[in-house]
N, C-alpha and C. Protein backbone atom coordinates (compact mmCIF):
# COMPACT_ATOMS: atom_id res chain seq x y z
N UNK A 1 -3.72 9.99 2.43
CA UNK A 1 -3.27 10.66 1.23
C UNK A 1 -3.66 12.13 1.31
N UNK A 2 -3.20 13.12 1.14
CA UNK A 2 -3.05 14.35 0.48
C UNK A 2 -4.15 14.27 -0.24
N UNK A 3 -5.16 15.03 0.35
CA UNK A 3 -6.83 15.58 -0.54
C UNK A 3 -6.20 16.22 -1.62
N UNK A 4 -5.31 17.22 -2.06
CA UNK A 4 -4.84 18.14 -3.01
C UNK A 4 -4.59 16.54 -4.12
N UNK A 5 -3.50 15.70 -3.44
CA UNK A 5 -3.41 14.81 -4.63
C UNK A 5 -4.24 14.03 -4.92
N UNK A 6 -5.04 13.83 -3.83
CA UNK A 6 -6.23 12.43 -4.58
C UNK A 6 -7.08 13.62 -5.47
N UNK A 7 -7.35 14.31 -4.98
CA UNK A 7 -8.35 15.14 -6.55
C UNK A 7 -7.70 15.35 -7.71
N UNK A 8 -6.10 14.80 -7.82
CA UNK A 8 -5.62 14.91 -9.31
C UNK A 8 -5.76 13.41 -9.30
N UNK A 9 -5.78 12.61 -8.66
CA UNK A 9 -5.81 10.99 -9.12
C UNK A 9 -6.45 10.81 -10.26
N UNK A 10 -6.35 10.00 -10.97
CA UNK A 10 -6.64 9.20 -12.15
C UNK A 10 -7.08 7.72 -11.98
N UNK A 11 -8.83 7.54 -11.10
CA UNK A 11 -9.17 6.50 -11.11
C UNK A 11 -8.70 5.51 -12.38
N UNK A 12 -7.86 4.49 -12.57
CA UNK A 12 -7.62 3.66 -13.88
C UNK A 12 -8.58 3.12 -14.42
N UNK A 13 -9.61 2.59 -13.17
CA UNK A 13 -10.50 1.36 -13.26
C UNK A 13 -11.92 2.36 -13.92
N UNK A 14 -11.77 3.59 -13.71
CA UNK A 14 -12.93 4.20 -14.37
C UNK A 14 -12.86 4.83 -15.90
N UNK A 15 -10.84 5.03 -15.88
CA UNK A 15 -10.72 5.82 -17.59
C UNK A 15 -10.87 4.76 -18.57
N UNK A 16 -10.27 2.95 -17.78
CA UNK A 16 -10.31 2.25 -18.84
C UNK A 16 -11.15 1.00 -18.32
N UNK A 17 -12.76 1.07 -18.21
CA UNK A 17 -13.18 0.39 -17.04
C UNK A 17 -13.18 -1.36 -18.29
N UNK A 18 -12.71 -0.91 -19.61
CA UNK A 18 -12.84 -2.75 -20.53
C UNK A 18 -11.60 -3.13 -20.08
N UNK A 19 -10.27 -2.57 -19.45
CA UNK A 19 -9.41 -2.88 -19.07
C UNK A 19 -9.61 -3.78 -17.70
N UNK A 20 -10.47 -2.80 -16.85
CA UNK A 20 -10.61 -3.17 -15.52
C UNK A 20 -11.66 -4.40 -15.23
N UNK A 21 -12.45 -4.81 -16.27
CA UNK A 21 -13.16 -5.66 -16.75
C UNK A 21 -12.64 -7.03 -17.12
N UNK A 22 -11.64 -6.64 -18.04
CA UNK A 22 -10.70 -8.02 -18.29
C UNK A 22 -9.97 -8.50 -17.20
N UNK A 23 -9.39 -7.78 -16.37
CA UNK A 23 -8.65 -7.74 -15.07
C UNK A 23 -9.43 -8.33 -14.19
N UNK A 24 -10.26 -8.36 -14.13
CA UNK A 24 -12.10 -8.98 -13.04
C UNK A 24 -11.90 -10.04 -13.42
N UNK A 25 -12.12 -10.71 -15.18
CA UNK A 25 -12.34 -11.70 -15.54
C UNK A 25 -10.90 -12.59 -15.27
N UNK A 26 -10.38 -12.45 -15.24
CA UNK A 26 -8.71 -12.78 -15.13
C UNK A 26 -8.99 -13.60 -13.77
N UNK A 27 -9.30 -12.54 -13.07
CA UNK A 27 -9.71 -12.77 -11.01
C UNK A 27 -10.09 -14.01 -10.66
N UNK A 28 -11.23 -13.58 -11.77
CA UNK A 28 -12.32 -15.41 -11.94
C UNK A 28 -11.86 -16.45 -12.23
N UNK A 29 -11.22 -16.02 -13.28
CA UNK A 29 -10.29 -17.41 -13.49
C UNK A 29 -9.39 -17.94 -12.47
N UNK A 30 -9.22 -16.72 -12.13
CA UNK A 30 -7.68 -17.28 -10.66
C UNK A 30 -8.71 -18.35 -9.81
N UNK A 31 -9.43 -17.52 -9.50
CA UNK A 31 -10.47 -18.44 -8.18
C UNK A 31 -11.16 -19.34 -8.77
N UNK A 32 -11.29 -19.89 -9.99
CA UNK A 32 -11.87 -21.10 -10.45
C UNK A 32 -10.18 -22.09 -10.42
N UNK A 33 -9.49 -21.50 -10.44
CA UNK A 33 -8.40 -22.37 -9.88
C UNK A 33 -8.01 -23.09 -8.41
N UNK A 34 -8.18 -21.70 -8.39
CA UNK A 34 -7.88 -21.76 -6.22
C UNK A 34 -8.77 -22.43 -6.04
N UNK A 35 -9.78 -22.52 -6.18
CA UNK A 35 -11.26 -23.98 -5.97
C UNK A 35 -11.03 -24.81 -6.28
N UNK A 36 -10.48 -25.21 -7.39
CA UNK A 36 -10.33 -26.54 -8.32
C UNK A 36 -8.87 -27.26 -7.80
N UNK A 37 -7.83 -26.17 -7.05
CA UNK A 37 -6.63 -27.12 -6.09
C UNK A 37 -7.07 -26.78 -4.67
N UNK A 38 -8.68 -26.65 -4.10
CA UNK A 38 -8.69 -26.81 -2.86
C UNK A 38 -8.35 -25.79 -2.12
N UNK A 39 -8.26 -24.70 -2.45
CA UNK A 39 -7.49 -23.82 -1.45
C UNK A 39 -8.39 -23.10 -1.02
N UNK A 40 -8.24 -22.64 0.90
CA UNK A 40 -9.64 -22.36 0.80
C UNK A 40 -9.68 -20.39 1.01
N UNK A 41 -10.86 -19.98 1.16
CA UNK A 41 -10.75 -18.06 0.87
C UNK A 41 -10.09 -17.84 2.10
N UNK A 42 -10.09 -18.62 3.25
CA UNK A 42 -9.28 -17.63 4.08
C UNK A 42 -7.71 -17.87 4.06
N UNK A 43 -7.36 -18.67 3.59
CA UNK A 43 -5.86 -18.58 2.97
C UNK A 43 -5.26 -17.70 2.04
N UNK A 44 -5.96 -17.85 0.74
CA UNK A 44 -6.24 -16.52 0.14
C UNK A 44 -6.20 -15.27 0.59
N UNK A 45 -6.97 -15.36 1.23
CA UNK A 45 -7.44 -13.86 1.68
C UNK A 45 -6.10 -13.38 2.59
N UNK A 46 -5.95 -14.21 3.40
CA UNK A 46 -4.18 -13.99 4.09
C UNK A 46 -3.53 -13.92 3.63
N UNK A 47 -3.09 -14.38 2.55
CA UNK A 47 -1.90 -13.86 1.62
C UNK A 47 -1.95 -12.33 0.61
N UNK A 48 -3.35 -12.65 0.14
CA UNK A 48 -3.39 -11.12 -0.15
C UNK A 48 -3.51 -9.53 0.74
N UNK A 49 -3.72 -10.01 1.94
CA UNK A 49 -3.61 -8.91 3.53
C UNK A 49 -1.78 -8.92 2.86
N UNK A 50 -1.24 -9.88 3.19
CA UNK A 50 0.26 -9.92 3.49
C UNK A 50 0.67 -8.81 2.10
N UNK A 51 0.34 -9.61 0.75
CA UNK A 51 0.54 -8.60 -0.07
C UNK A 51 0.46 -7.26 -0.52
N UNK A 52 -0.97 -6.87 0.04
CA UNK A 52 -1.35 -5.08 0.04
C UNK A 52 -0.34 -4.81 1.61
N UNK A 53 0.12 -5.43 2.38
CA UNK A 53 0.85 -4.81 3.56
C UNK A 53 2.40 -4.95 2.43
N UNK A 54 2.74 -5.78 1.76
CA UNK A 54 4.01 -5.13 1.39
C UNK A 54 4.02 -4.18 0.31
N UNK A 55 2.81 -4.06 -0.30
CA UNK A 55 3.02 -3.19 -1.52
C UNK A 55 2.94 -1.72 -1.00
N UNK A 56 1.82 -1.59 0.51
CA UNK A 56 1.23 -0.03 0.92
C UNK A 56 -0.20 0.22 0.58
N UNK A 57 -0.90 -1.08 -0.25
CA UNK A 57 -2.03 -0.79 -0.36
C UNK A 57 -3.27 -0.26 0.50
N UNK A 58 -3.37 0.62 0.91
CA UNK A 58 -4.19 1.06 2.49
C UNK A 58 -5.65 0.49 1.62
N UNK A 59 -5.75 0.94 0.32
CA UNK A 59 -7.96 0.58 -0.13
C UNK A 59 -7.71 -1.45 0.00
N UNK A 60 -6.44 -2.05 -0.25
CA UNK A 60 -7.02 -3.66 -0.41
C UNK A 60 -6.50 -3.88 1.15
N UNK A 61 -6.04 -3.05 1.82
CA UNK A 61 -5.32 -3.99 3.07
C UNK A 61 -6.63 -3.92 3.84
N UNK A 62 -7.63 -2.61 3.67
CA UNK A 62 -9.10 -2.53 4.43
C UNK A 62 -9.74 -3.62 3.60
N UNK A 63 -9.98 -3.23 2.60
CA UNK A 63 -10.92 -4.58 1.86
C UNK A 63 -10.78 -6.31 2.09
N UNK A 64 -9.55 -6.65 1.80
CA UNK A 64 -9.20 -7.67 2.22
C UNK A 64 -8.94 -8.34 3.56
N UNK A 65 -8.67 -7.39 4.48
CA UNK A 65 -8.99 -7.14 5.82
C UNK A 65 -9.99 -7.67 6.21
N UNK A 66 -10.91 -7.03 5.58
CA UNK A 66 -12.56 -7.59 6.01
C UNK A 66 -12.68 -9.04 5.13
N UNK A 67 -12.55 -9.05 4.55
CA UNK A 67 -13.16 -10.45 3.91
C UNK A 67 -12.37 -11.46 4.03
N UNK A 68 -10.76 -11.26 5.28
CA UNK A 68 -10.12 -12.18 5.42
C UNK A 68 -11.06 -12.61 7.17
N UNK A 69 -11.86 -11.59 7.90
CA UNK A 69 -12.12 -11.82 8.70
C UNK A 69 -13.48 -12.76 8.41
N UNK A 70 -14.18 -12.21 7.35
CA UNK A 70 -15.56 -12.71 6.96
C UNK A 70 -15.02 -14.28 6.52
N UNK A 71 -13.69 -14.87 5.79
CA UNK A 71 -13.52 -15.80 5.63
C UNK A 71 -13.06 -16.94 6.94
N UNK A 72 -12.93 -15.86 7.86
CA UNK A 72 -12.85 -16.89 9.15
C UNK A 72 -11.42 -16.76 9.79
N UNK A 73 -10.71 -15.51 9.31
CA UNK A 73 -9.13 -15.54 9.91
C UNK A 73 -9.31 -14.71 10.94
N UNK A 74 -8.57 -15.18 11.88
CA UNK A 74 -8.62 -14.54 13.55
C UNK A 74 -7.90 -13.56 13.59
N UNK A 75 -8.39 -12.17 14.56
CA UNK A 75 -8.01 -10.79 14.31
C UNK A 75 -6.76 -11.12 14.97
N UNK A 76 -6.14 -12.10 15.63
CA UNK A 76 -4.58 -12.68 16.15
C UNK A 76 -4.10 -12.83 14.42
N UNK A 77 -4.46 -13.39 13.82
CA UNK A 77 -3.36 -13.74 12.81
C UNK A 77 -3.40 -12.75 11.76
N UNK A 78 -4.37 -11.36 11.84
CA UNK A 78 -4.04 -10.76 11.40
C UNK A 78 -3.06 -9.17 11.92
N UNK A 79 -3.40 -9.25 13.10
CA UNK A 79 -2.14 -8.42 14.01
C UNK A 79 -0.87 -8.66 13.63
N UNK A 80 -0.24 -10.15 14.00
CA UNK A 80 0.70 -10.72 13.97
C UNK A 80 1.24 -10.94 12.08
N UNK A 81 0.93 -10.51 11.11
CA UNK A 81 1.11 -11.19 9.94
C UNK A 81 2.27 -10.37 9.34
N UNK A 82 2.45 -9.24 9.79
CA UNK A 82 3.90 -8.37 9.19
C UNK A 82 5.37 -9.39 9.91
N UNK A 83 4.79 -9.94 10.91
CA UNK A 83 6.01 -11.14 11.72
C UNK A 83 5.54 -12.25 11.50
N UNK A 84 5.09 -13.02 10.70
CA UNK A 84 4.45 -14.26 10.58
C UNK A 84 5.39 -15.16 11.32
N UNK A 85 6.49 -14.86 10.50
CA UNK A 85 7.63 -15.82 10.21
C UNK A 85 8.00 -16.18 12.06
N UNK A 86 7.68 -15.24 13.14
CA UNK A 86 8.16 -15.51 14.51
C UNK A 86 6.73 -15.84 14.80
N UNK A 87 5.95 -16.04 14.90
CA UNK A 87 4.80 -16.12 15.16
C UNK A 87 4.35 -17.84 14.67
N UNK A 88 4.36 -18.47 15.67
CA UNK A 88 4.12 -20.25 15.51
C UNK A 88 2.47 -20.50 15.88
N UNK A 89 2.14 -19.77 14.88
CA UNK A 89 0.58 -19.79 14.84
C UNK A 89 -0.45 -19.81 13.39
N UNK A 90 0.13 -19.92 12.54
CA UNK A 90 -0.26 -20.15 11.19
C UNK A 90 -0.31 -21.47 10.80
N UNK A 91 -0.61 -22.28 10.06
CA UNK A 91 -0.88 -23.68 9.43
C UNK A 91 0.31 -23.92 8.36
N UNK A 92 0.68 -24.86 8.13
CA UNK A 92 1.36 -25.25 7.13
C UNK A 92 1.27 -24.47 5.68
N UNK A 93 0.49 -24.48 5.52
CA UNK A 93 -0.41 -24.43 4.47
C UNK A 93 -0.39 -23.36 4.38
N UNK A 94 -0.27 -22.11 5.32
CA UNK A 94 -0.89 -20.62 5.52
C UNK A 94 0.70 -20.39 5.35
N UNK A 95 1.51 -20.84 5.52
CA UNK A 95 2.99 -20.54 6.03
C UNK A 95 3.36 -20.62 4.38
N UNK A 96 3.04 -21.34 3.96
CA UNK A 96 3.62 -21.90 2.62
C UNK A 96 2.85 -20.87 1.67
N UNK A 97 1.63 -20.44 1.83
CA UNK A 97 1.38 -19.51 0.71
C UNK A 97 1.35 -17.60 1.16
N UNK A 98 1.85 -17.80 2.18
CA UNK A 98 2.55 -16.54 2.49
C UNK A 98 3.79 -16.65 2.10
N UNK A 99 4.50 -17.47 1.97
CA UNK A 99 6.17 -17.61 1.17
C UNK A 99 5.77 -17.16 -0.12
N UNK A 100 4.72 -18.51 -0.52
CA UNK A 100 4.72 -17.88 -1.95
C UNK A 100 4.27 -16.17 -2.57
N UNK A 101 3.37 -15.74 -1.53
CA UNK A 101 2.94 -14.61 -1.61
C UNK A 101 3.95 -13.07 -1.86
N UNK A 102 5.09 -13.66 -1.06
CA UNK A 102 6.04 -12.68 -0.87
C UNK A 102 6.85 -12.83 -1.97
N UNK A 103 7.31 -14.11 -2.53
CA UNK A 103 8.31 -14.31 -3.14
C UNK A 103 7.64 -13.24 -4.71
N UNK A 104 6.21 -13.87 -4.91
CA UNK A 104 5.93 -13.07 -5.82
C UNK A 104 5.71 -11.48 -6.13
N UNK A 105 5.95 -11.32 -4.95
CA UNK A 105 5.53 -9.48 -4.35
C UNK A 105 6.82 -8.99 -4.81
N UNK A 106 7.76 -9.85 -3.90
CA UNK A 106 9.08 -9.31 -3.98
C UNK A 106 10.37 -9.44 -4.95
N UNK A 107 9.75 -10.32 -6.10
CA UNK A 107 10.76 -10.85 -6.73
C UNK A 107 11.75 -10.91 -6.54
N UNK A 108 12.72 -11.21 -5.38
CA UNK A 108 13.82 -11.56 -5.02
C UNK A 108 14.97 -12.25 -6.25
N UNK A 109 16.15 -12.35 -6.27
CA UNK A 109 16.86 -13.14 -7.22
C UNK A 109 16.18 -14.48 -7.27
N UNK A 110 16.95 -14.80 -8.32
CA UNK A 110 16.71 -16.50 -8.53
C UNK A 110 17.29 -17.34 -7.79
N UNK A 111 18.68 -17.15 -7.03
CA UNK A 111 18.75 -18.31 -6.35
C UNK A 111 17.63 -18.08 -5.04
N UNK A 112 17.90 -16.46 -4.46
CA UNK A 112 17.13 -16.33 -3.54
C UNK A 112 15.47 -16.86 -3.67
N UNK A 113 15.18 -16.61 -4.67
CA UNK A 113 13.65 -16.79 -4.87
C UNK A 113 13.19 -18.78 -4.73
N UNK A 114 13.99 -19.36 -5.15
CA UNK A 114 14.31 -20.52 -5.45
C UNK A 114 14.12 -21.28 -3.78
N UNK A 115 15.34 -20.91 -3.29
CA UNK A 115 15.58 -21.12 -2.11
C UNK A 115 14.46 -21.14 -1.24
N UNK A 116 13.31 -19.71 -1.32
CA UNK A 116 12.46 -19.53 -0.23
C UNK A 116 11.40 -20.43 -0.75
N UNK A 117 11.29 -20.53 -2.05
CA UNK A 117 10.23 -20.72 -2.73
C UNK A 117 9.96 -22.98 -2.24
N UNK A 118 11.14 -23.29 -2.40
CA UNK A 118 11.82 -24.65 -1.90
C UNK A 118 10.90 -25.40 -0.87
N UNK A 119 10.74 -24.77 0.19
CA UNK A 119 9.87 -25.53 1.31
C UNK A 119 8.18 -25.45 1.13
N UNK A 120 7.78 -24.08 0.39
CA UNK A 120 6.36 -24.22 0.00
C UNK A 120 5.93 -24.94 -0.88
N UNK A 121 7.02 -25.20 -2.01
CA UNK A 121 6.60 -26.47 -3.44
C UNK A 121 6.75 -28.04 -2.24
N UNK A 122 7.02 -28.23 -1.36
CA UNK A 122 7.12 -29.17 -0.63
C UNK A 122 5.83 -29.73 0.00
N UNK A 123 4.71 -28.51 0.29
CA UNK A 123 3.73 -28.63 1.04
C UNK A 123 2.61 -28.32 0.58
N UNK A 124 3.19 -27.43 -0.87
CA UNK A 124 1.83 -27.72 -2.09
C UNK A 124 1.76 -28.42 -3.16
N UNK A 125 0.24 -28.35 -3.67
CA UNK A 125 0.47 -29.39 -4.92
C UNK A 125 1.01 -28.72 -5.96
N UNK A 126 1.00 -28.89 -6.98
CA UNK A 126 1.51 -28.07 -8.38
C UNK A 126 0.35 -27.55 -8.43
N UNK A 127 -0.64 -27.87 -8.31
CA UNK A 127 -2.47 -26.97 -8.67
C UNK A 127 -1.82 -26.28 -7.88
N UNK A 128 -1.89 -26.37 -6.42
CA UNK A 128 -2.15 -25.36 -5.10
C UNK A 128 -0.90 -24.18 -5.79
N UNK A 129 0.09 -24.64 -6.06
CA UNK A 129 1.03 -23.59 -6.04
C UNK A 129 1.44 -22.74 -7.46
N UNK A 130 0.57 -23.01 -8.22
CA UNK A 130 0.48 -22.58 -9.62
C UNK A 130 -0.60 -21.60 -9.12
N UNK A 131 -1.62 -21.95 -8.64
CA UNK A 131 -3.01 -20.99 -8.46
C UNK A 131 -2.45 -19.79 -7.12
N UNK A 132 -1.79 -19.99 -6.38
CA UNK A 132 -1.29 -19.44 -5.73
C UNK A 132 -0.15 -18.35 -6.18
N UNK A 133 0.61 -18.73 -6.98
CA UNK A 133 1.29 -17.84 -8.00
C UNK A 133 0.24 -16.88 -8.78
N UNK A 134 -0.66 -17.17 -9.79
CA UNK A 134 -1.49 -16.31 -10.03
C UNK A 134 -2.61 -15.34 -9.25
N UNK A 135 -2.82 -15.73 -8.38
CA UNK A 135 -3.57 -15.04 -7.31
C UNK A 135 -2.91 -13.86 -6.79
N UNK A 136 -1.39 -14.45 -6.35
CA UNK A 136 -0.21 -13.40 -6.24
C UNK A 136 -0.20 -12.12 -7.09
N UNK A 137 0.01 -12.53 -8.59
CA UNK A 137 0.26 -11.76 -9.23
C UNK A 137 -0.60 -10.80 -9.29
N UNK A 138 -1.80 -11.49 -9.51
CA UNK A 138 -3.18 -10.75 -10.23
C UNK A 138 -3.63 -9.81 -8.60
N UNK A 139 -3.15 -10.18 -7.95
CA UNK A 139 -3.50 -9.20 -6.51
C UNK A 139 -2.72 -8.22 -6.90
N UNK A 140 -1.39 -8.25 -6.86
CA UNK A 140 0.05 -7.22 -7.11
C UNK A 140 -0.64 -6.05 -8.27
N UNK A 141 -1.59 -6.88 -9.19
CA UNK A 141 -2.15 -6.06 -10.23
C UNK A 141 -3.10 -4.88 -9.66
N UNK A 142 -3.84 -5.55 -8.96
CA UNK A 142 -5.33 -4.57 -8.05
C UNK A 142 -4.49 -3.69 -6.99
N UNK A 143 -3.45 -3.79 -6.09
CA UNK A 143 -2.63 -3.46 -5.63
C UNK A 143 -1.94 -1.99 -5.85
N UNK A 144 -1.27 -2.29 -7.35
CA UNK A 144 -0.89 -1.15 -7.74
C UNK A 144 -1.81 -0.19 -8.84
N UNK A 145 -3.06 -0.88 -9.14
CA UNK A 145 -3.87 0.07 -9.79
C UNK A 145 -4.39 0.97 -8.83
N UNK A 146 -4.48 0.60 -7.53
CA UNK A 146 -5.22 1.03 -6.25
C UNK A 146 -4.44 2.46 -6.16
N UNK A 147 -3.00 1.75 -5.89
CA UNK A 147 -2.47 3.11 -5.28
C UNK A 147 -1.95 3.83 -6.45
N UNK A 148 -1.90 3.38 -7.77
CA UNK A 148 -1.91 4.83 -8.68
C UNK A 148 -2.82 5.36 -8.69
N UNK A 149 -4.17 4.81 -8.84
CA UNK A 149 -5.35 5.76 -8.52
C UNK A 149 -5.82 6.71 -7.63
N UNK A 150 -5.21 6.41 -6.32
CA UNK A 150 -5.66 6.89 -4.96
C UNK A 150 -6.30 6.70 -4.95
N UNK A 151 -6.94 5.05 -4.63
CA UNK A 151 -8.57 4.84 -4.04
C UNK A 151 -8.13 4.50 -2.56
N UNK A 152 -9.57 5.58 -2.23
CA UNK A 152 -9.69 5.43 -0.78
C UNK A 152 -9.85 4.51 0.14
N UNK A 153 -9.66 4.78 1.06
CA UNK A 153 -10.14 3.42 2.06
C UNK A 153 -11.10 3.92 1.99
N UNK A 154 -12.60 3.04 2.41
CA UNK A 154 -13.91 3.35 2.25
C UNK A 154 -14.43 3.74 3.71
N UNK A 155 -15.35 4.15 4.00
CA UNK A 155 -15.78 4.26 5.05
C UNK A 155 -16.17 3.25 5.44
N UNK A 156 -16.28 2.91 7.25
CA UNK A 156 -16.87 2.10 8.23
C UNK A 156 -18.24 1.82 7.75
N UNK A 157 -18.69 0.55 7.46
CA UNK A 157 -19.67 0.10 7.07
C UNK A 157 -21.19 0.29 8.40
């Protein structure tokens, strides 16, 4: 980003941090879901890589990056994840909530959305794919607060 524009940025999470607070608590709830249908963080965590890669998020694609590796996803499946779809190296399971991941990123039409959406309600439960829908969303949320704010990628730990 443009130093000139990130010094006009408008951290969100700091002008309205009871906003950014409720938004946290929201989070929690998602992941007391995603626990409660089994799903485990490095699935998660892969779908939300996939999601900050379609939104442009550079601060969650580093963040999530790391904690998709800390959750145990191989630096192969994260190279390969902008081509998933050619790439016969993901799990059922990983395949199915990267569909869902996108469908929610991308809101596609309804038949279209329907259609893609079709083979992942096949291979999840209604928990798995309800919690997976919200996780979606509520990422899409951190996502675009990120990049209206211009938060940085952080430095190398």
């Amino acid at each position: 980003m443009n130093a000139n524009l990130a010094s006009q940025s408008l951290y969100l999470d700091k002008a309205n941090p009871d906003i950014w607070k409720a938004l946290n608590a929201v989070q929690l709830k998602v992941r007391e879901a995603t626990d409660a249908a089994g799903l485990s963080k490095d699935v998660l965590e892969l779908a939300k890589v996939r999601i900050s890669q379609l939104n442009g998020c550079a601060y969650c694609l580093d963040l999530h990056g790391r904690l998709a590796v800390e959750a145990g996803v191989s630096a192969r499946k994260l190279h390969v994840l902008a081509a998933w779809r050619e790439a016969e190296i993901y799990s059922e399971l990983e395949q199915a909530a990267l569909v869902v991941a996108e469908a929610v990123t991308n809101l596609p039409d309804e038949d279209e959305r329907q259609a893609a959406l079709m083979g992942a309600r096949n291979i999840l439960t209604e928990e798995q794919y309800s919690a997976l829908c919200w996780s979606a969303a509520v990422m899409n949320a951190f996502n675009r607060i990120s990049i209206i704010s211009g938060h940085p990628v952080r430095d190398e730990d």
